[in-house]
Each structure stands twice: as C-alpha cells, then as structure tokens.
Protein backbone atom coordinates (compact mmCIF):
# COMPACT_ATOMS: atom_id res chain seq x y z
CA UNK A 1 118.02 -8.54 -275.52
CA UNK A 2 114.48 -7.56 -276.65
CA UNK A 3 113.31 -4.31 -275.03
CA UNK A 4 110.73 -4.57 -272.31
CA UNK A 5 107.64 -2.07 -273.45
CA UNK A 6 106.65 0.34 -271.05
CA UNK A 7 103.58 -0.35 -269.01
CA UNK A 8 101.20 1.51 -267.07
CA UNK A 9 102.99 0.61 -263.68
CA UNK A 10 106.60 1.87 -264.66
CA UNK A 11 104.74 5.09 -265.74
CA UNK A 12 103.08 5.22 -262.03
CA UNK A 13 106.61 4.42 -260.28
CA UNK A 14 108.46 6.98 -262.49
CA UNK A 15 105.70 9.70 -261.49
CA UNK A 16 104.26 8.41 -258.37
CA UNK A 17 101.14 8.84 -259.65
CA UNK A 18 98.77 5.44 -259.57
CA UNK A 19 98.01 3.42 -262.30
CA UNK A 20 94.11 4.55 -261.93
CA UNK A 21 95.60 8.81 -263.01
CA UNK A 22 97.88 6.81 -265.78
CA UNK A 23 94.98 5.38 -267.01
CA UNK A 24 92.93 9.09 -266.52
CA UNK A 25 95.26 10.64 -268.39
CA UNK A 26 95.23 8.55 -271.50
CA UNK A 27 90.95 8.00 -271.56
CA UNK A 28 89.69 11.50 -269.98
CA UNK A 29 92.66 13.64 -269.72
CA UNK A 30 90.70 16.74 -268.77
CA UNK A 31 90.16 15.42 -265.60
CA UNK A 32 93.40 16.01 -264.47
CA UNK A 33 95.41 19.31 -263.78
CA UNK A 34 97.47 20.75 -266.82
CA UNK A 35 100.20 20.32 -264.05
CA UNK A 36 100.13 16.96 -264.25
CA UNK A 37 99.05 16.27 -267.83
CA UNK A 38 102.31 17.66 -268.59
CA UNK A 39 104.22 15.50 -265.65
CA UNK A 40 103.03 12.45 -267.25
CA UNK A 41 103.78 13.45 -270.52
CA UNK A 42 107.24 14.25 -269.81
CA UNK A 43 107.86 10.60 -268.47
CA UNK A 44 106.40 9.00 -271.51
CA UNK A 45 109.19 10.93 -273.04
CA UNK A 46 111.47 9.73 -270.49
CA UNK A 47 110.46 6.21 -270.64
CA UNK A 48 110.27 6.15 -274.55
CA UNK A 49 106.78 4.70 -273.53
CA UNK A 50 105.38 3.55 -277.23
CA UNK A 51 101.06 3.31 -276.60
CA UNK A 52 99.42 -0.25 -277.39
CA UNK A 53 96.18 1.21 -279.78
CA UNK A 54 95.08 -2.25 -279.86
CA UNK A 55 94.73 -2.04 -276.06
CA UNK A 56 93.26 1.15 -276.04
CA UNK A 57 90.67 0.50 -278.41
CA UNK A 58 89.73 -2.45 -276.30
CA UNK A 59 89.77 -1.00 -272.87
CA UNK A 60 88.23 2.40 -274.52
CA UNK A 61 85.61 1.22 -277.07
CA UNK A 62 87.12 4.27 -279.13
CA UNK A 63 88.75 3.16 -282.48
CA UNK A 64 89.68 6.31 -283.62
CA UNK A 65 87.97 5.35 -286.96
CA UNK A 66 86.08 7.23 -289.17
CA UNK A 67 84.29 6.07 -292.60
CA UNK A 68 84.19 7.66 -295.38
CA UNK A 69 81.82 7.02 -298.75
CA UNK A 70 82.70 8.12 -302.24
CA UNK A 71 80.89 7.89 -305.60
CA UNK A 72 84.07 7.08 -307.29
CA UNK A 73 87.96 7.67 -307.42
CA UNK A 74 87.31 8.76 -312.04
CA UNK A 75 85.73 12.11 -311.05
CA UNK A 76 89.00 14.15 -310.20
CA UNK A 77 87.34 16.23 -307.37
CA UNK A 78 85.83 13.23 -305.36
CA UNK A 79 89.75 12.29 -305.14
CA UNK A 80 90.99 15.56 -304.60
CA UNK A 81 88.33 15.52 -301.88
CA UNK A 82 89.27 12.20 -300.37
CA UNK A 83 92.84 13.38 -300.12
CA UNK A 84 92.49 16.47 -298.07
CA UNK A 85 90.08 14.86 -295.78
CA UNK A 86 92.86 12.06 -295.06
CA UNK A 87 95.41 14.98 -294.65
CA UNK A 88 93.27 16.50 -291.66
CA UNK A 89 94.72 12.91 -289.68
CA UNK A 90 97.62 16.08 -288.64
CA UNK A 91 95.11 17.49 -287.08
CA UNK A 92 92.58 15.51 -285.89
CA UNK A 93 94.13 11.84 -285.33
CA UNK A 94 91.30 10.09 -286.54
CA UNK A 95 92.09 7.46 -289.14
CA UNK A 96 90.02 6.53 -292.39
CA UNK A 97 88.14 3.69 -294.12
CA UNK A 98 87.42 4.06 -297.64
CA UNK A 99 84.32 3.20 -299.69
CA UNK A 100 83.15 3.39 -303.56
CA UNK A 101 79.89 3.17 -304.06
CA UNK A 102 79.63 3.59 -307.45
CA UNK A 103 75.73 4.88 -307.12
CA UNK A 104 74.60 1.00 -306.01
CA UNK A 105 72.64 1.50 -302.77
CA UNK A 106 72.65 -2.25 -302.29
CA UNK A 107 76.49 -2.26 -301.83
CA UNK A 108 76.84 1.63 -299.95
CA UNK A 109 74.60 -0.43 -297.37
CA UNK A 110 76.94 -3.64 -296.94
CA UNK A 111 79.69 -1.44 -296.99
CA UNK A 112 77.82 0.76 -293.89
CA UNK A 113 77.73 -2.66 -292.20
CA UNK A 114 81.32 -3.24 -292.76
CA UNK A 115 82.12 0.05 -291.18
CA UNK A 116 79.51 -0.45 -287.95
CA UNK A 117 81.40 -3.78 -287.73
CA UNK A 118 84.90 -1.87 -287.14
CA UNK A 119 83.08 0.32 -284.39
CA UNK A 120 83.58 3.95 -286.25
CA UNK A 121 82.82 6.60 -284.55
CA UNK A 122 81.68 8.43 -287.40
CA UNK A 123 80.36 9.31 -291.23
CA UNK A 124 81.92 11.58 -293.87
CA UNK A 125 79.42 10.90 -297.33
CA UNK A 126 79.77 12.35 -300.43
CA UNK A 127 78.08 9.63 -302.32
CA UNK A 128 74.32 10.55 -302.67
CA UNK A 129 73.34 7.19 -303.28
CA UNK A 130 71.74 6.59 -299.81
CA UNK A 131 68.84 9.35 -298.39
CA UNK A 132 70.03 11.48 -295.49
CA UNK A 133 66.90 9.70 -293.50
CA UNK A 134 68.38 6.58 -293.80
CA UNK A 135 71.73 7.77 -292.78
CA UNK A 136 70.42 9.64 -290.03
CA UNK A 137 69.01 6.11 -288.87
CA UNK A 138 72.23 4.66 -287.84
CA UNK A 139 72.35 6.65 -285.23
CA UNK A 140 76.38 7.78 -285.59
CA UNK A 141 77.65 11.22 -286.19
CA UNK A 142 77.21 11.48 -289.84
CA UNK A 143 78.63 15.12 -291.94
CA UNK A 144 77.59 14.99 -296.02
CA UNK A 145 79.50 16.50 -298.39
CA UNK A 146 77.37 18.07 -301.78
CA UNK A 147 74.53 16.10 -301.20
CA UNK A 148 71.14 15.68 -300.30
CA UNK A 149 71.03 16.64 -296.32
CA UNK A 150 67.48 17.48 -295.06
CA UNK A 151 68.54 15.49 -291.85
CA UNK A 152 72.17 15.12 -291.40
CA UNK A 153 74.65 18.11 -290.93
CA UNK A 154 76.43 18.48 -293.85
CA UNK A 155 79.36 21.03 -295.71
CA UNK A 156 78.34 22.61 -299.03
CA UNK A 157 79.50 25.06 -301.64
CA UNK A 158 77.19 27.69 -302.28
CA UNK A 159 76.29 26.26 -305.71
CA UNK A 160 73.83 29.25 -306.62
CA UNK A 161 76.53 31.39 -306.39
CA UNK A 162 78.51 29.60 -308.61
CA UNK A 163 75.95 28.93 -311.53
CA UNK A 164 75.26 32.83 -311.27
CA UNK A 165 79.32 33.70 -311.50
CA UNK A 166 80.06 31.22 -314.09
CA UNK A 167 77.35 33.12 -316.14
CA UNK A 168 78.49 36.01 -315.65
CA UNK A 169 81.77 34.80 -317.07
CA UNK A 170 80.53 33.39 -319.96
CA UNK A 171 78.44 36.74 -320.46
CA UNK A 172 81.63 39.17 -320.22
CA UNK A 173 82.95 36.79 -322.85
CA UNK A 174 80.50 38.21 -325.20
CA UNK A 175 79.03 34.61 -326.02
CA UNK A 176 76.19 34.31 -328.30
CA UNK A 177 74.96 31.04 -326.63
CA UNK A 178 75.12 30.35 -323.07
CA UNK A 179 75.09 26.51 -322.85
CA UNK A 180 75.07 24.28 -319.09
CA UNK A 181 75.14 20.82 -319.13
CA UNK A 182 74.49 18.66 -316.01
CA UNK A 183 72.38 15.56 -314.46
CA UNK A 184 69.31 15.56 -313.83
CA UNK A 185 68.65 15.84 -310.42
CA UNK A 186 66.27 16.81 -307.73
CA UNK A 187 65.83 19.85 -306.27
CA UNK A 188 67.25 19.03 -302.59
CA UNK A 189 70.46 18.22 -304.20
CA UNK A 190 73.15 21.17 -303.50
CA UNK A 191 74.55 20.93 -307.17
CA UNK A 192 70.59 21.99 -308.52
CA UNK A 193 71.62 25.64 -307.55
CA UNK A 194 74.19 25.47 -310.32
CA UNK A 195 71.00 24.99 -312.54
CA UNK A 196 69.09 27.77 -311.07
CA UNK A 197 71.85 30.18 -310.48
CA UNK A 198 72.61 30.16 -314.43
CA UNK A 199 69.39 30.01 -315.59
CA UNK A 200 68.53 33.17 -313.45
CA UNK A 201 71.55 35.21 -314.93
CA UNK A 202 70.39 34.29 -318.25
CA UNK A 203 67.01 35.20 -317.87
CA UNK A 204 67.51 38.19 -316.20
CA UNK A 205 69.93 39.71 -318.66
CA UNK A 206 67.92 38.34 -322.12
CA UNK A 207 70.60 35.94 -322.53
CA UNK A 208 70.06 33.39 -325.28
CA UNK A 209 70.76 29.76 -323.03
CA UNK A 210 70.64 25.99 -323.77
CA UNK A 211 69.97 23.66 -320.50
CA UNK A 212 71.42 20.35 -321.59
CA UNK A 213 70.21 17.78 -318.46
CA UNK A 214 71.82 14.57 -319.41
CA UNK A 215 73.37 11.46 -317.72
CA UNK A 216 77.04 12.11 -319.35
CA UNK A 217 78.24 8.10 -317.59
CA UNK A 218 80.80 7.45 -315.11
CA UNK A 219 83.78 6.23 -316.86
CA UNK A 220 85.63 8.04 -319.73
CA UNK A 221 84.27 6.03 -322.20
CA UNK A 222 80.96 7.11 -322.29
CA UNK A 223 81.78 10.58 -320.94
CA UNK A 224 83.61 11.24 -324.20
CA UNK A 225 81.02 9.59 -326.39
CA UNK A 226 78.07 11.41 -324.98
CA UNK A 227 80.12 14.44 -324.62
CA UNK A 228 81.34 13.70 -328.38
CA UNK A 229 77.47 13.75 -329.53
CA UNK A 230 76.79 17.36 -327.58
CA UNK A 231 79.63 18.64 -329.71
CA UNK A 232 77.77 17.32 -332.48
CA UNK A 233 74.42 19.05 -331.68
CA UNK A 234 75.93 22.12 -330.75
CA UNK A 235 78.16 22.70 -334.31
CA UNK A 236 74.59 21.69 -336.08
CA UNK A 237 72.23 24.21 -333.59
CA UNK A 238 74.56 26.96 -333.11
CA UNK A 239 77.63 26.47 -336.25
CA UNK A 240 78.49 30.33 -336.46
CA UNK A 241 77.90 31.33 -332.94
CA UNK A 242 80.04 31.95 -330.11
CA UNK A 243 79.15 28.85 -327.45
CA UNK A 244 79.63 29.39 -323.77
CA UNK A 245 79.86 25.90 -322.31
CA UNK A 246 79.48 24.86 -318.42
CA UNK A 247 80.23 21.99 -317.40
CA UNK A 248 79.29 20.03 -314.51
CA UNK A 249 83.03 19.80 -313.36
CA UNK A 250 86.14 20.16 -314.42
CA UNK A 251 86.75 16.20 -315.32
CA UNK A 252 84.06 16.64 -317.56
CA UNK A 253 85.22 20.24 -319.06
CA UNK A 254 88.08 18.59 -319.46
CA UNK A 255 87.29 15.85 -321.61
CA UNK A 256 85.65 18.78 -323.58
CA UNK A 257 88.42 20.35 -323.92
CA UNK A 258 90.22 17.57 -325.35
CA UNK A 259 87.77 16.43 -327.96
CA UNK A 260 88.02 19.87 -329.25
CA UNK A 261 91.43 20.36 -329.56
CA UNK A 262 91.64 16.68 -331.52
CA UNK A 263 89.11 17.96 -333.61
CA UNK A 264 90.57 21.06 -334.59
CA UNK A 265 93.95 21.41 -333.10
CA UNK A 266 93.53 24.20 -330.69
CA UNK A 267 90.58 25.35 -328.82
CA UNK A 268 88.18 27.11 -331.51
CA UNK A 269 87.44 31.14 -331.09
CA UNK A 270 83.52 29.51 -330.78
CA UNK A 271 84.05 27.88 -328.04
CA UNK A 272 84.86 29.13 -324.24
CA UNK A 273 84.76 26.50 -321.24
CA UNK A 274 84.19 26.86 -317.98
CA UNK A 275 84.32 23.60 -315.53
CA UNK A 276 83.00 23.84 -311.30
CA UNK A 277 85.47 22.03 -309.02
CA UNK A 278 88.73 23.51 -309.52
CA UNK A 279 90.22 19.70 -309.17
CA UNK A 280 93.95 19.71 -310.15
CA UNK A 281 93.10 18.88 -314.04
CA UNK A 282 91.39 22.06 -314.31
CA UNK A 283 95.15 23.97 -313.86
CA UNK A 284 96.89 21.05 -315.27
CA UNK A 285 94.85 20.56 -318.57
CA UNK A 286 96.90 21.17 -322.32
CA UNK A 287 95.03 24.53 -321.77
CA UNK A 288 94.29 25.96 -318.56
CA UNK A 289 90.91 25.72 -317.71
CA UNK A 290 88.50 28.61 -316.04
CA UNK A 291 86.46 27.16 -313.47
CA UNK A 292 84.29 27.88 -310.19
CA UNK A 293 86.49 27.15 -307.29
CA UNK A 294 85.03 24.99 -304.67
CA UNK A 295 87.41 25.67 -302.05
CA UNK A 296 88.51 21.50 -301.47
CA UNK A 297 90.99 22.23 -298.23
CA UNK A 298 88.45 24.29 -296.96
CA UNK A 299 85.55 22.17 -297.26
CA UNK A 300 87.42 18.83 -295.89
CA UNK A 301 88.96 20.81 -292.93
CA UNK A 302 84.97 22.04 -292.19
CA UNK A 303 83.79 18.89 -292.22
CA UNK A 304 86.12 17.31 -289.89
CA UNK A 305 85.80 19.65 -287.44
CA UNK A 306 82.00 19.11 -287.70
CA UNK A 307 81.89 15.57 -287.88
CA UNK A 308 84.89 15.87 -284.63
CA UNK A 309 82.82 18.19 -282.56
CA UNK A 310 79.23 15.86 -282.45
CA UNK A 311 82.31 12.65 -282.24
CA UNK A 312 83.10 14.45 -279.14
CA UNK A 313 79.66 15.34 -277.93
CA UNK A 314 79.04 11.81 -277.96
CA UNK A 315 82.25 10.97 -275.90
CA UNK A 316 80.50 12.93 -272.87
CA UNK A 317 78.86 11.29 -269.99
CA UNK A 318 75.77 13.55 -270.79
CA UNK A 319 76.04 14.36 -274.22
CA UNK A 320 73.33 17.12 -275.39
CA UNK A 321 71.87 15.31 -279.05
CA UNK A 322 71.64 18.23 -281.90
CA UNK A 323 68.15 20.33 -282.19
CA UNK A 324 68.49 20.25 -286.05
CA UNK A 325 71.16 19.65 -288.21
CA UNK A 326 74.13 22.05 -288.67
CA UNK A 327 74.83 23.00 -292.61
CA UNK A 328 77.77 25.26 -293.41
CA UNK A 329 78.02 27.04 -296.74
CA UNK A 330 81.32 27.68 -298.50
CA UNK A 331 81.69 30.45 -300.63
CA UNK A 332 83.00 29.48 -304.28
CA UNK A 333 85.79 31.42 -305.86
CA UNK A 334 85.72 32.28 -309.68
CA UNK A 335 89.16 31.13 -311.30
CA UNK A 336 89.72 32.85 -315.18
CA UNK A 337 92.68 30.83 -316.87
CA UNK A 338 92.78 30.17 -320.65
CA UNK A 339 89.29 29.16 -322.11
CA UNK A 340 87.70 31.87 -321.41
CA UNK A 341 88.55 35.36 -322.67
C-alpha cells in the first residue's frame, strides 16, 4: 500500500503542539523556544515527515531561489566561479538559476524577467553587461561580483594589488620588457586597477612597459588569432629581449602559452607569463602557469553570505533598507609555478 505523507496534523497529535506552532516552526522558527524547535524536530524524525517545497513556496511566498548572471561558461574562472557559488547550497540552502549573457544587454534583461517571474529572492552578477543603477532598480537584494558597483553591494579582489605584485614578478625575473594586455575598460570597473597597479610599478622603478588594451574576443577562435598577432608584434618590437607578459587571466595566458610552445616546442627563455585568476587551467596547463590568485572559494562564500544577510533583512516584518552599499575586498595571493623564473 502507498505510504500516507505526513501532514501538519499528525505532527500536532504526535507533539501536542497545534497545527498554528507546526506551521511557526517551519515559516518563523525563532519564534518558538529552542525547547521546542528541537521537540518538533525530533518527531519529523520520528514520523519520517518528508516537507512539500511546492507547498511551502506557496503558503510562504519564499522560493528559496536565487539568480545568478554570467558572461560566459569559455572563460575558465567565470565557471570556476559559478561552481563554488552552487557549492555554498551546503550551507546556505538556497538553490540557483543560471544565466549567460554573453555581453547582450537586450537578453541579460529578458533573462532578469525570467528570474522576477520565478519569484527569486535575490541577485549574484558577474556579467557587467547591465549598470549597477539599473540593477539596483529592481528593487531585490542584488551582490556583484568584479564589476562595476557604484550602487549595489558587491565582492571584489583587490585588483591594484594584483597588477602591482604581478609586476613585481615579472621585475624579479629580470625582464627587459614588461608587457600587460587587457580590455579596454572604464575606470569604475574593478579589473582597471590591474592597469593602474602595473603601470605604477613600472613607472616607479624606470621599468621599460608596453600597455596592450585590446578586445582579445570571446571564443577561442579569435582569442588565439588576436593573441597569435600580439606574438607577432612583440618578436618584431622586442626580438632579442626578455618579454614579461600579463595577461588578463589565466584562459587567456593560457592560450599564450600554447601558441608558444607550437611555435617553438617549449616555452622560449624570452618569454615569462603570468595569468590573474588562478582558474584550474592555470595549475593544469602543459606548463604550470604563475598567476595572481583571486581567492574563488573565498569570494563565492563572501558573496553568499552578503547577498543571504540583506535576503534575510528583507524576510523581517520591519526590515531596516541599507544606508549605502556594502563592498568587500579580497586580498589576491601571488602563485610562482613554471613560467616565470
């Protein structure tokens, strides 16, 4: 015979509480004593009581759902990103729906729509498509990650840091060149410190530098033609000299790396690499590759409990809105492996 499931009432008659503390301790739990949270947890236990989320949701209004926007799944540290941010469901219990936007503001919107339509309860955005204003205007608890964030709260690596350490790097190398390649890009947007932080190591220590501010594409294809034609300029510019390249990330130091080694069949003595990200692919590349650690785990487990705390701020029968946004800083971590000596 099919098993009955468990409702509120045989809950109530197996702890003689009524159905009105049942149904406490499943929507507002801290209203009742610790005493007997735990009684009524111990006869879910008893009762193998299995909870309806469908019925929740619709006697709640809470879905449990948060959405999340992504540039793309090609760029190795957007999906090292994505996946600690879904492993923080251990901790958290919210569950996840998944956007690319693939930089067209047109579709980030209709997919913002799609999400409203599932009743989230709130934003993690790591696409920089859409401004922070207009996110802000959807008024839903919304946390960016590495982008633009004048007026949402929002988890960052400190990218001036890392510019400065990766030249530093590239200086104790003894290179003859110092060479950074990345996107154009305004200066609200956290990866611009990368830009200054180099630049300022260079100039401060009379270090010969190349700024290369190019769009290097978003699939491999062009990445490795445009990143083909650098190599190109740099052998003609700088043949005989020692080049200290820094990439944007490591998906693009990477693909770097690669065309080199086809080229030439190892990594040339004029040539040390340094990628930003440590993604996977910058320890599991043919040769290790140095790079300036955003610490992922750290930076997904920051945001959730950001984007959880103003969730739960919003749960209250008072809630007390934000002043100004909140914007945590991680600290990068300089990694040495094998292209740089």
């Amino acid at each position: 015979m099919k098993k009955q499931k468990v409702t509120f009432a045989d809950i109530a008659a197996y702890t003689h509480f009524s159905k009105t503390t049942i149904s406490r301790y499943f929507n507002n739990p801290d209203s009742l004593t610790l005493e007997n949270q735990q009684k009524i947890a111990d006869a879910l236990v008893a009762l193998d009581y299995k909870e309806n989320k469908v019925g929740r949701i619709l006697a709640s209004g809470r879905t449990e759902f948060v959405g999340i926007i992504i540039p793309n799944l090609y760029m190795h540290y957007y999906s090292e990103m994505l996946n600690q941010i879904l492993a923080t469901y251990e901790t958290y219990g919210y569950k996840f729906l998944v956007f690319a936007g693939n930089d067209m503001a047109d579709v980030e919107r209709k997919y913002i729509r799609e999400l409203l339509a599932y009743n989230i309860e709130g934003m993690i955005i790591l696409s920089p498509t859409l401004s922070s204003e207009e996110l802000a205007s959807y008024n839903l608890p919304v946390v960016g990650i590495e982008r633009e964030d004048q007026y949402i709260c929002s988890v960052n690596t400190d990218n001036y840091m890392g510019g400065m350490q990766a030249a530093s790097l590239l200086k104790k190398s003894c290179c003859d060149i110092l060479i950074h390649v990345n996107a154009r890009m305004p200066e609200t947007t956290p990866a611009f410190g990368r830009i200054q932080g180099f630049t300022d190591i260079c100039r401060e220590n009379n270090l010969p530098y190349d700024l290369t501010l190019t769009d290097l594409g978003n699939t491999f294809r062009e990445n490795r033609e445009n990143i083909m034609e650098l190599v190109d300029c740099w052998e003609q510019k700088y043949p005989d000299k020692k080049k200290g390249i820094f990439m944007p990330n490591d998906t693009h130091a990477n693909v770097l790396l690669n065309i080199l080694i086809q080229k030439y069949g190892k990594l040339p003595d004029t040539y040390q690499i340094i990628g930003f990200d440590n993604s996977p692919i910058s320890e599991e590349a043919v040769v290790p590759i140095s790079t300036v650690g955003q610490q992922i785990p750290v930076i997904a487990g920051e945001a959730m409990s950001l984007l959880s705390s103003l969730m739960d701020e919003r749960k209250k029968r008072k809630p007390v809105p934000l002043k100004e946004p909140i914007h945590k800083v991680i600290t990068p971590i300089l990694i040495r492996r094998s292209t740089t000596k």
